[in-house]
Protein backbone atom coordinates (compact mmCIF):
# COMPACT_ATOMS: atom_id res chain seq x y z
CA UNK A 1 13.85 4.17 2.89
CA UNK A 2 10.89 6.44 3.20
CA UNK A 3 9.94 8.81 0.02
CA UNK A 4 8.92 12.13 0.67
CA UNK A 5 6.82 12.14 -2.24
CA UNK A 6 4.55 9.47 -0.57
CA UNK A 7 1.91 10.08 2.00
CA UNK A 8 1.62 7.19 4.66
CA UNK A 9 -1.10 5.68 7.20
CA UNK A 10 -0.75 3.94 10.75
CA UNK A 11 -1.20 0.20 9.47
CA UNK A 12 1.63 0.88 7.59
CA UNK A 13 0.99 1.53 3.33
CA UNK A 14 1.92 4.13 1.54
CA UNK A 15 0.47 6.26 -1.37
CA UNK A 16 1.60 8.20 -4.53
CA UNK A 17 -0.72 10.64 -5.83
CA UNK A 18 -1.24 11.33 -9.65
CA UNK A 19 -3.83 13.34 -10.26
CA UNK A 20 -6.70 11.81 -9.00
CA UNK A 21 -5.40 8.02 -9.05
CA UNK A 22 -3.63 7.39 -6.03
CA UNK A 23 -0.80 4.14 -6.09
CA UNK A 24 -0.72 2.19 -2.83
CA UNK A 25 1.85 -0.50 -1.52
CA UNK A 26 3.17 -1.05 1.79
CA UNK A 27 6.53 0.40 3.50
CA UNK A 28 9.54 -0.53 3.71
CA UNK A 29 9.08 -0.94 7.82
CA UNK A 30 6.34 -3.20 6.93
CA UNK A 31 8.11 -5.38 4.37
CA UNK A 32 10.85 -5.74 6.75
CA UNK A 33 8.56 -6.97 9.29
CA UNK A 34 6.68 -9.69 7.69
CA UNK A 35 10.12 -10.82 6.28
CA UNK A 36 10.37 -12.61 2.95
CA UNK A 37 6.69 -12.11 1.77
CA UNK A 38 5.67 -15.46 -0.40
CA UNK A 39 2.00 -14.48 -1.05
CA UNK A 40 -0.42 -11.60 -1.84
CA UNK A 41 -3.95 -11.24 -2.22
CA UNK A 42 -5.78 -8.22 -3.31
CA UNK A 43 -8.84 -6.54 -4.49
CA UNK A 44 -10.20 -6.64 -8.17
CA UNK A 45 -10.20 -4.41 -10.80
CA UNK A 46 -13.80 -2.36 -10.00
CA UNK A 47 -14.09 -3.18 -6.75
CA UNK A 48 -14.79 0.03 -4.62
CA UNK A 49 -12.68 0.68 -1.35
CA UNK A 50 -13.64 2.56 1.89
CA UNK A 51 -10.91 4.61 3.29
CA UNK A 52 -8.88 2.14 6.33
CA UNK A 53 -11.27 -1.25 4.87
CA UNK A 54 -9.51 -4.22 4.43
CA UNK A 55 -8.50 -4.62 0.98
CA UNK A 56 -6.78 -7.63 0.88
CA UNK A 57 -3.69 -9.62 2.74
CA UNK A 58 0.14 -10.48 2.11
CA UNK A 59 1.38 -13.37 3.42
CA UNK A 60 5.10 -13.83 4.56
CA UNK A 61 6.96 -17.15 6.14
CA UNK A 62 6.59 -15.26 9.55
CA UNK A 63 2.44 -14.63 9.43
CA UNK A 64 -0.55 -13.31 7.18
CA UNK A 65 -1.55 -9.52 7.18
CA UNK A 66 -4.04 -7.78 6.59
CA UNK A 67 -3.63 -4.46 3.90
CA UNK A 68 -5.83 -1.56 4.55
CA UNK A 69 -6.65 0.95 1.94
CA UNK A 70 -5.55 4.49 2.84
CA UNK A 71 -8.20 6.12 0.54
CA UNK A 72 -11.41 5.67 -0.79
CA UNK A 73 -12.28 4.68 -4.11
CA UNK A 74 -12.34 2.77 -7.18
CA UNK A 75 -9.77 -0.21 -7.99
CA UNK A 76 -8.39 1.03 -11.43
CA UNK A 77 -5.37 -1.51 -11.70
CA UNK A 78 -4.35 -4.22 -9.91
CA UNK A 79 0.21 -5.26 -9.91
CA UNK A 80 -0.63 -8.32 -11.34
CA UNK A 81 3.24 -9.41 -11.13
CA UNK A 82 2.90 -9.63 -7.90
CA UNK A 83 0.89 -12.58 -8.18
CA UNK A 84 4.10 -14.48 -9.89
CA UNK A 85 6.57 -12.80 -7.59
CA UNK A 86 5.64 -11.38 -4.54
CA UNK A 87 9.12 -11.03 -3.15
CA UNK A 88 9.16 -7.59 -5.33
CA UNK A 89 6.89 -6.37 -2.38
CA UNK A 90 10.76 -6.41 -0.53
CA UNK A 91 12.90 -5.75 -3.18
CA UNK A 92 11.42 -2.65 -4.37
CA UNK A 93 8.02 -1.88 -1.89
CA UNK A 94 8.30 1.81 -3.30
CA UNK A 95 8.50 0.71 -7.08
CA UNK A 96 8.31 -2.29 -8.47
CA UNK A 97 6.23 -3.73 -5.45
CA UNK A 98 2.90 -1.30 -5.77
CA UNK A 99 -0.19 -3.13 -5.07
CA UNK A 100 -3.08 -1.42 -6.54
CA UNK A 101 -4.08 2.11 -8.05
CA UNK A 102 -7.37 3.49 -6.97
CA UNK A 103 -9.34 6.36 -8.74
CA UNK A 104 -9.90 8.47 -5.15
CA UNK A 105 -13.36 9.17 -4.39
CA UNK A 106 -12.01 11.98 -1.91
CA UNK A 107 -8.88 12.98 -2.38
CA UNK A 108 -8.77 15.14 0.95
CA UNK A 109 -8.19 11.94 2.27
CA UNK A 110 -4.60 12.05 0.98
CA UNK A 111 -4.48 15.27 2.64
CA UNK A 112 -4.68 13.79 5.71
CA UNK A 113 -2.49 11.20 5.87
CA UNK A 114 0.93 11.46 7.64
CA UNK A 115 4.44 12.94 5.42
CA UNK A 116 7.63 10.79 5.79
CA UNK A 117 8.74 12.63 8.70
CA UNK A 118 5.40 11.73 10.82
CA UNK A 119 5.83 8.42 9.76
CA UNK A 120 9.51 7.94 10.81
CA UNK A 121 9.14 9.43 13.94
CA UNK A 122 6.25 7.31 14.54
CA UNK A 123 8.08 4.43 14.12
CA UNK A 124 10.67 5.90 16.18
């Protein structure tokens, strides 16, 4: 339920590194949360993230979120399918449910963010 080759922040997302693009969606705990999620907004294409700033919401039948980016940097892609069908966010939050992909303005940020361990036994 939680990949090891993610890194993970407190307001629960997750990101995959690539080189310097860094993939961002939110965990499974969080999914399972909000319950069946029915709407998402996010950022643009170009628009240019601070590390923990709001970066959009998802919307479930329980209540609205808020998403926070883990990283700085530069929207590079945006999951447009999730637009269409949002409930990928809890069929596959890991996979097919990725939000956005930022080009990292620092990647040490990445660095810092808790490994699936911290994050479990956080949640623990």
């Amino acid at each position: 339920m939680y990949p090891d080759d993610v890194k993970y922040n407190e307001t629960h997302q997750w990101v995959r590194k690539d080189g310097n693009v860094a993939t961002i969606g939110i965990t499974h705990y969080a999914q399972d949360q909000l319950g069946e999620v029915v709407y998402v907004d996010l950022p643009q294409v170009d628009d240019e993230l601070a590390a923990e700033e709001v970066m959009g919401s998802v919307e479930s039948v329980k209540s609205i979120s808020d998403l926070y980016t883990p990283v700085s940097g530069k929207v590079v892609e945006v999951n447009e399918a999730l637009i269409d069908e949002p409930a990928k966010i809890n069929e596959d939050p890991y996979g097919a449910g990725w939000m956005v992909k930022i080009d990292m303005a620092n990647p040490d940020e990445y660095d810092s963010l808790q490994t699936a361990a911290e994050y479990q036994a956080k949640l623990a």
